[in-house]
PDB file of N, CA and C in Angstrom:
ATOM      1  N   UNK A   1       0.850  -1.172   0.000  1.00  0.00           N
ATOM      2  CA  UNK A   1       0.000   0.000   0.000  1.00  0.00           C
ATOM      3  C   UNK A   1       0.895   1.233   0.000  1.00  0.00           C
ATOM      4  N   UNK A   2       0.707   2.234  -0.851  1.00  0.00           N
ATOM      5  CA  UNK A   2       1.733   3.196  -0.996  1.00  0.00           C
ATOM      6  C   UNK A   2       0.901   4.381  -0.438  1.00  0.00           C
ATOM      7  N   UNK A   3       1.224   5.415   0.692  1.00  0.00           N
ATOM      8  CA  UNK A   3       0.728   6.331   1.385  1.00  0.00           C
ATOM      9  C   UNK A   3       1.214   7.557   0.620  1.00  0.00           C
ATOM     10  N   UNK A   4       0.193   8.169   0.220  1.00  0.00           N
ATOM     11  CA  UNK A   4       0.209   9.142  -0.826  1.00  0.00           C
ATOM     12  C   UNK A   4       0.377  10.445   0.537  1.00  0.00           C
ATOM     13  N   UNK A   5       0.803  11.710   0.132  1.00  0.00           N
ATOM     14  CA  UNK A   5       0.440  13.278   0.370  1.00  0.00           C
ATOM     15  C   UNK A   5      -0.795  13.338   0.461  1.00  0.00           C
ATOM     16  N   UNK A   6      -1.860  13.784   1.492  1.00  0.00           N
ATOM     17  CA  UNK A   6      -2.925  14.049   1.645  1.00  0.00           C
ATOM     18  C   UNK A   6      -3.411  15.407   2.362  1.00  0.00           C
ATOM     19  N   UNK A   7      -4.022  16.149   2.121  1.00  0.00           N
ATOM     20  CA  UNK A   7      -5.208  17.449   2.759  1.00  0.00           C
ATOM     21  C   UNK A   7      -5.392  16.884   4.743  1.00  0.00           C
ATOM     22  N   UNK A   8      -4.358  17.365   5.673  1.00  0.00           N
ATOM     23  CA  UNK A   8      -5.291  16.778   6.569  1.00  0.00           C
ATOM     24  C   UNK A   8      -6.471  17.618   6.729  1.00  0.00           C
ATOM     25  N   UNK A   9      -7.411  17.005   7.794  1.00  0.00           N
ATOM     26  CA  UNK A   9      -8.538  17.846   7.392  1.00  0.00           C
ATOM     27  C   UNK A   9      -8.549  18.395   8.949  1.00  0.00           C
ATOM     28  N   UNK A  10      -8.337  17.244  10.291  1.00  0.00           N
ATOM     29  CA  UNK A  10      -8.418  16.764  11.455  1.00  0.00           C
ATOM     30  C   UNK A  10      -7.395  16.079  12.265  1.00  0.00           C
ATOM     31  N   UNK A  11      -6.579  16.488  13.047  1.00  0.00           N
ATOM     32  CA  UNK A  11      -5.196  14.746  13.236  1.00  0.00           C
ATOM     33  C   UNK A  11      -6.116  14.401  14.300  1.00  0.00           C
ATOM     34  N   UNK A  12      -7.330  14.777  15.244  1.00  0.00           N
ATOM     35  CA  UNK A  12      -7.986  13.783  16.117  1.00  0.00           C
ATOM     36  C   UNK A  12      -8.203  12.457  15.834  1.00  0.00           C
ATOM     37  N   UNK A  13      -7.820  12.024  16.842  1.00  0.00           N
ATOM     38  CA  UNK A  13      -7.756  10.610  16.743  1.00  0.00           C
ATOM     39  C   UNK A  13      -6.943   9.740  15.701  1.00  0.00           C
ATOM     40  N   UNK A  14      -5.640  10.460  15.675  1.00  0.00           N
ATOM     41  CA  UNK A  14      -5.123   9.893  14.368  1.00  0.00           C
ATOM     42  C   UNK A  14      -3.833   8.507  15.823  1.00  0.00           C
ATOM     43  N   UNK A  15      -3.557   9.043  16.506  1.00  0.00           N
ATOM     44  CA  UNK A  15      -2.699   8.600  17.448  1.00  0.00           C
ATOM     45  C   UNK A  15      -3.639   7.182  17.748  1.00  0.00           C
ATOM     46  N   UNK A  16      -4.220   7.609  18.352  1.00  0.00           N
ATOM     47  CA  UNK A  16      -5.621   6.395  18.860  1.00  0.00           C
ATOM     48  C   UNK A  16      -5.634   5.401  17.690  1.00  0.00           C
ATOM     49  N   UNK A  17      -5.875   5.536  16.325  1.00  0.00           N
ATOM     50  CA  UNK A  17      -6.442   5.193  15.611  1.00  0.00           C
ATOM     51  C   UNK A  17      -4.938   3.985  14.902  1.00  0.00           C
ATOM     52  N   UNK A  18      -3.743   5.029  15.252  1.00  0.00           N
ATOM     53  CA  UNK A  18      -2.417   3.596  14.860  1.00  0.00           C
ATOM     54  C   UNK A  18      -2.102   3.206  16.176  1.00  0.00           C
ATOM     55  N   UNK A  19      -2.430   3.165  17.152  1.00  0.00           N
ATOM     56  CA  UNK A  19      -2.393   2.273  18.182  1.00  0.00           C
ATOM     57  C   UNK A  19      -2.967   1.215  18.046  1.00  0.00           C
ATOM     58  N   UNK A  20      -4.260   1.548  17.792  1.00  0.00           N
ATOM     59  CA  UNK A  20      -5.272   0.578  17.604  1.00  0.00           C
ATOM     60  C   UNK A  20      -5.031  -0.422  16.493  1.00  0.00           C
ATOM     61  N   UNK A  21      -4.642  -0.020  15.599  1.00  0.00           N
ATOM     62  CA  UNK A  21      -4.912  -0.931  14.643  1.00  0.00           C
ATOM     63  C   UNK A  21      -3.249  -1.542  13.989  1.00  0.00           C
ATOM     64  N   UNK A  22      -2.317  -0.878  15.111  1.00  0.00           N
ATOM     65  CA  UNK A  22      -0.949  -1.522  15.133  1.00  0.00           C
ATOM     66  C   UNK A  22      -1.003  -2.527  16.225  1.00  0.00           C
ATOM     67  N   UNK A  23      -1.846  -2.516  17.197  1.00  0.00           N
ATOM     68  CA  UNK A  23      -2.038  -3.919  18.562  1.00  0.00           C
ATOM     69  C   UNK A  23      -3.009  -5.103  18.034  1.00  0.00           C
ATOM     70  N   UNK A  24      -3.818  -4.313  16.830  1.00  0.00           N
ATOM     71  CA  UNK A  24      -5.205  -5.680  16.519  1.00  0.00           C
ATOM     72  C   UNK A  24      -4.096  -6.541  15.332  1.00  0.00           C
ATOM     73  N   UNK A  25      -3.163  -5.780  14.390  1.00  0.00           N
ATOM     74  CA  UNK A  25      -2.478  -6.362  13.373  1.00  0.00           C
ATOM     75  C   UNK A  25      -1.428  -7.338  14.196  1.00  0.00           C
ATOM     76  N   UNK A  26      -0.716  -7.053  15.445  1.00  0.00           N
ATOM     77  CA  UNK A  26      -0.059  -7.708  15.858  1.00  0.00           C
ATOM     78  C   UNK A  26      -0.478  -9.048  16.583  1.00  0.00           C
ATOM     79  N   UNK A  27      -2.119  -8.254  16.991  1.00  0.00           N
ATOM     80  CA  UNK A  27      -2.524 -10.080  17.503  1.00  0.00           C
ATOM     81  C   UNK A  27      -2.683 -10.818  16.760  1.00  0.00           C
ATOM     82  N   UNK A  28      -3.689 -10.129  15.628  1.00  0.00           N
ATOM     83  CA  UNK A  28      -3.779 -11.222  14.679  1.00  0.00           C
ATOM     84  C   UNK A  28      -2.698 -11.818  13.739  1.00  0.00           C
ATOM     85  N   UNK A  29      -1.309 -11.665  14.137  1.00  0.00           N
ATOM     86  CA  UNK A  29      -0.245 -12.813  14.160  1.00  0.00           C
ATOM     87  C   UNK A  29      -0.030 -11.538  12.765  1.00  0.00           C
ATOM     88  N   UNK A  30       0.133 -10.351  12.452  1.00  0.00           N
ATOM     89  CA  UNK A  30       1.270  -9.591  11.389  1.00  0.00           C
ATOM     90  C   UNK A  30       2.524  -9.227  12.153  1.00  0.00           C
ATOM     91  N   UNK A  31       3.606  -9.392  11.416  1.00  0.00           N
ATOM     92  CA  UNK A  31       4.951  -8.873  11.927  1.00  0.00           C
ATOM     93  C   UNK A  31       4.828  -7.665  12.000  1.00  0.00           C
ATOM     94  N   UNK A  32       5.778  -7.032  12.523  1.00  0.00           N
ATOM     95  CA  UNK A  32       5.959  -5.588  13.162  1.00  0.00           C
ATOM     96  C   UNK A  32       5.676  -4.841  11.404  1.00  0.00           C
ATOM     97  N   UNK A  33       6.663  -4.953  11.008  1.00  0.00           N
ATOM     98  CA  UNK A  33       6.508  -4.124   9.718  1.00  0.00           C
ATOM     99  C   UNK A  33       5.266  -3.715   9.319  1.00  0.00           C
ATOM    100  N   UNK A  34       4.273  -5.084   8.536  1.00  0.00           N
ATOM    101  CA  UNK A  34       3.606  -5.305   8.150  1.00  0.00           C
ATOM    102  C   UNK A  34       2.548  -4.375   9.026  1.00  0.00           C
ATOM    103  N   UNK A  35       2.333  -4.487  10.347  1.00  0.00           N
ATOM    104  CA  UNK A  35       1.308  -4.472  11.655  1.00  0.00           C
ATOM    105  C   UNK A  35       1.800  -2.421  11.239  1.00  0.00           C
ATOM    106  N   UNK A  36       2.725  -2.367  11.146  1.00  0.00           N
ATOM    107  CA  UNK A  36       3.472  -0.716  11.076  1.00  0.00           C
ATOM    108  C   UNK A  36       2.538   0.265   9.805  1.00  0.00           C
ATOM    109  N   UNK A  37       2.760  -0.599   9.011  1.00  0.00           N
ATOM    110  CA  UNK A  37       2.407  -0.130   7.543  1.00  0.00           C
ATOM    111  C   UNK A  37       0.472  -0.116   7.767  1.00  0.00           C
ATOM    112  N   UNK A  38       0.028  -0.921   8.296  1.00  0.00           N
ATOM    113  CA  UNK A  38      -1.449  -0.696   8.135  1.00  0.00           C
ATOM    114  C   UNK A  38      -1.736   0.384   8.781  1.00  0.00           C
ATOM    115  N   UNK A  39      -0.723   0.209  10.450  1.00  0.00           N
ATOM    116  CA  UNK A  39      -1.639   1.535  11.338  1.00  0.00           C
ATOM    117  C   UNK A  39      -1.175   2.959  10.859  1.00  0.00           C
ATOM    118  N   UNK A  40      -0.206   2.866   9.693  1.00  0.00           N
ATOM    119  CA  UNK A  40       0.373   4.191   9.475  1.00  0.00           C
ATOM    120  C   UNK A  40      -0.819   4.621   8.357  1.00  0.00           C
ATOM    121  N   UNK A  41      -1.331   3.630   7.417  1.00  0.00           N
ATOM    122  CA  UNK A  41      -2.508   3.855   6.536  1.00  0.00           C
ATOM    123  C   UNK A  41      -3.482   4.521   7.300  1.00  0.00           C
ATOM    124  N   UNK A  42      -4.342   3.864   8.306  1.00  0.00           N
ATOM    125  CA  UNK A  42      -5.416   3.950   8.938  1.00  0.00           C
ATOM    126  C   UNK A  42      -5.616   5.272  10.029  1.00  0.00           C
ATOM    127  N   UNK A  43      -3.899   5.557  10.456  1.00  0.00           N
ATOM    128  CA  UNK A  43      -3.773   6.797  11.202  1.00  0.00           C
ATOM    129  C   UNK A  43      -3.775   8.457   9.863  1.00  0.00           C
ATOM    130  N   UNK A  44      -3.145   8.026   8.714  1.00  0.00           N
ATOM    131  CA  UNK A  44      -3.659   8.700   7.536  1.00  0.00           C
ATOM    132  C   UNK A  44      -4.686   9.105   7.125  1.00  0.00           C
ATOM    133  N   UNK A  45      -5.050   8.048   7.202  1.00  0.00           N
ATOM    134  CA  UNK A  45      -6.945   7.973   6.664  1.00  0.00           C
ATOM    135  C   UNK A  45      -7.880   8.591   7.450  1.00  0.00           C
ATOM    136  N   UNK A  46      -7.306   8.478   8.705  1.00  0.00           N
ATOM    137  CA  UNK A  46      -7.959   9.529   9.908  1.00  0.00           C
ATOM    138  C   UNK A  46      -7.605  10.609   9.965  1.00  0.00           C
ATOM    139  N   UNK A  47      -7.042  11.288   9.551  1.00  0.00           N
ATOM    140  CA  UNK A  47      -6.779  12.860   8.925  1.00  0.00           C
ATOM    141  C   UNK A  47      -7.203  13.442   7.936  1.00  0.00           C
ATOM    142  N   UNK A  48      -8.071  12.562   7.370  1.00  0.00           N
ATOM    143  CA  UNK A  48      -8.788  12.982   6.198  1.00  0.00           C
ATOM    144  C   UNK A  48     -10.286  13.701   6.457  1.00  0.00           C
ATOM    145  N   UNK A  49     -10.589  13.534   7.337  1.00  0.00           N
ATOM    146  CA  UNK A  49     -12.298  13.740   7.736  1.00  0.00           C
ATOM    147  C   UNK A  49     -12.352  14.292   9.323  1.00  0.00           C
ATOM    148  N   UNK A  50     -13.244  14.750   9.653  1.00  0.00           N
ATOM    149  CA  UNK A  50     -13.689  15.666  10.840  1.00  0.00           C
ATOM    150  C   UNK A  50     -13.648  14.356  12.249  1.00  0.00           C
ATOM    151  N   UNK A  51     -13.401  14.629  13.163  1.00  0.00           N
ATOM    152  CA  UNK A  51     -13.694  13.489  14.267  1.00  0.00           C
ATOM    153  C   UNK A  51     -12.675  12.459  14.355  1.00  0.00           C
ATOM    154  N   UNK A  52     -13.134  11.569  15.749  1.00  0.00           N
ATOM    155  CA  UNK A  52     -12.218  10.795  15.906  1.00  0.00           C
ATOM    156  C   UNK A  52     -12.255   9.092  15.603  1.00  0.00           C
ATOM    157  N   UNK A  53     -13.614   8.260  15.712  1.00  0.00           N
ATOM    158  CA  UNK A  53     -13.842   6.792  15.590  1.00  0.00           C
ATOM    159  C   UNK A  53     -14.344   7.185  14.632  1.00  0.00           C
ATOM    160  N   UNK A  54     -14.859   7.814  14.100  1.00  0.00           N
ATOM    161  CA  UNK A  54     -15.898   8.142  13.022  1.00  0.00           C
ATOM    162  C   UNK A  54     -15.344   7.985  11.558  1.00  0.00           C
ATOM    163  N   UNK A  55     -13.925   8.317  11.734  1.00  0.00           N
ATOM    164  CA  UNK A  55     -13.233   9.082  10.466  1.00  0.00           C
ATOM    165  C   UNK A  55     -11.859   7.802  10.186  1.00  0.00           C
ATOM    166  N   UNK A  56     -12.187   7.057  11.474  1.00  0.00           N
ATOM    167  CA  UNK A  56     -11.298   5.689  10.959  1.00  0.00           C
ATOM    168  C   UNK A  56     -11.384   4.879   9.516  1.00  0.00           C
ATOM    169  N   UNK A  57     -12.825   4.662   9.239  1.00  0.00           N
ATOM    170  CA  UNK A  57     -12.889   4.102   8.328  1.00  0.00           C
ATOM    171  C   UNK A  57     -13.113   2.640   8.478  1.00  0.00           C
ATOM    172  N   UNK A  58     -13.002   1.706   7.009  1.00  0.00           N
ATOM    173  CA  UNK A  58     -13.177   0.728   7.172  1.00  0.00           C
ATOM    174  C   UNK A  58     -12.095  -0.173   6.425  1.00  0.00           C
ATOM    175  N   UNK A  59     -11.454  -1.598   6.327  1.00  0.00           N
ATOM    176  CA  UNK A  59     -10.203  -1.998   5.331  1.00  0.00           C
ATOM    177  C   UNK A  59     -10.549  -1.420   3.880  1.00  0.00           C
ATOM    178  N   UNK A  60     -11.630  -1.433   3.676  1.00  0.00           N
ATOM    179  CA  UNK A  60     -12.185  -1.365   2.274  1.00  0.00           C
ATOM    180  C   UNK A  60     -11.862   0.034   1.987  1.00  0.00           C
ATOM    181  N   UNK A  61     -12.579   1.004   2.617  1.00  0.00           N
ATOM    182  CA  UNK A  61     -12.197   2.652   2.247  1.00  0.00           C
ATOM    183  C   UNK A  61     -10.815   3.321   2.703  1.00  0.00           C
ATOM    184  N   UNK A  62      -9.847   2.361   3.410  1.00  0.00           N
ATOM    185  CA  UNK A  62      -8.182   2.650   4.088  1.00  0.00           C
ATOM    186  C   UNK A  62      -7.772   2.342   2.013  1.00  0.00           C
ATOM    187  N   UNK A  63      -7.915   0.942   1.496  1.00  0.00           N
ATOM    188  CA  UNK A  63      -7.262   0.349   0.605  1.00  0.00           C
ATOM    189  C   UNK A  63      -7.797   1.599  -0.998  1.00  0.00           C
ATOM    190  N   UNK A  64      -8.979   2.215  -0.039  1.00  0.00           N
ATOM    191  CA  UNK A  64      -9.762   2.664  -1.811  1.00  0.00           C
ATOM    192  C   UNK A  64      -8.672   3.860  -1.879  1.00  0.00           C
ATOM    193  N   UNK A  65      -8.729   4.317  -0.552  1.00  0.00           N
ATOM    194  CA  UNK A  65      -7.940   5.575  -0.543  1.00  0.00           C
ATOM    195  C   UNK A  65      -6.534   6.024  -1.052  1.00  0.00           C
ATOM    196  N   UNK A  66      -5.935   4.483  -0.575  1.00  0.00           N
ATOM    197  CA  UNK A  66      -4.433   4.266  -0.897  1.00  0.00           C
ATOM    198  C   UNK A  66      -4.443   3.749  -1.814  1.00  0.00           C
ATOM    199  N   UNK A  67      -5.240   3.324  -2.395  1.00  0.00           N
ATOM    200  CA  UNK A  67      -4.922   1.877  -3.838  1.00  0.00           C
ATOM    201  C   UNK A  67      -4.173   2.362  -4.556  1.00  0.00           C
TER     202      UNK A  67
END
């Protein structure tokens, strides 16, 4: 997944948001790297939009964004 330059809009909840989803990648058995690279997407993707759980997103709209 290649993390493009983006407009932030919001960084709320951008911290929260690669915590989160750098501890769920690591349980579910991804190596550090790998577990690195999603929450750095998903903490991205949360700078895109107003708010904090709201603006996380979903795998589907993290991948549309970055594709």
């Amino acid at each position: 997944m290649c993390i493009r330059d983006r407009d932030v809009v919001d960084t709320t909840g951008a911290g929260d948001s690669f915590l989160g989803t750098l501890l769920a990648a690591l349980a579910a058995g991804a190596g550090l790297k790998e577990a690195a690279g999603a929450a750095s997407a998903v903490s991205a993707f949360a700078t895109t939009s107003v708010g904090a759980q709201a603006s996380y997103g979903d795998v589907a709209a993290v991948e549309q964004h970055f594709g």
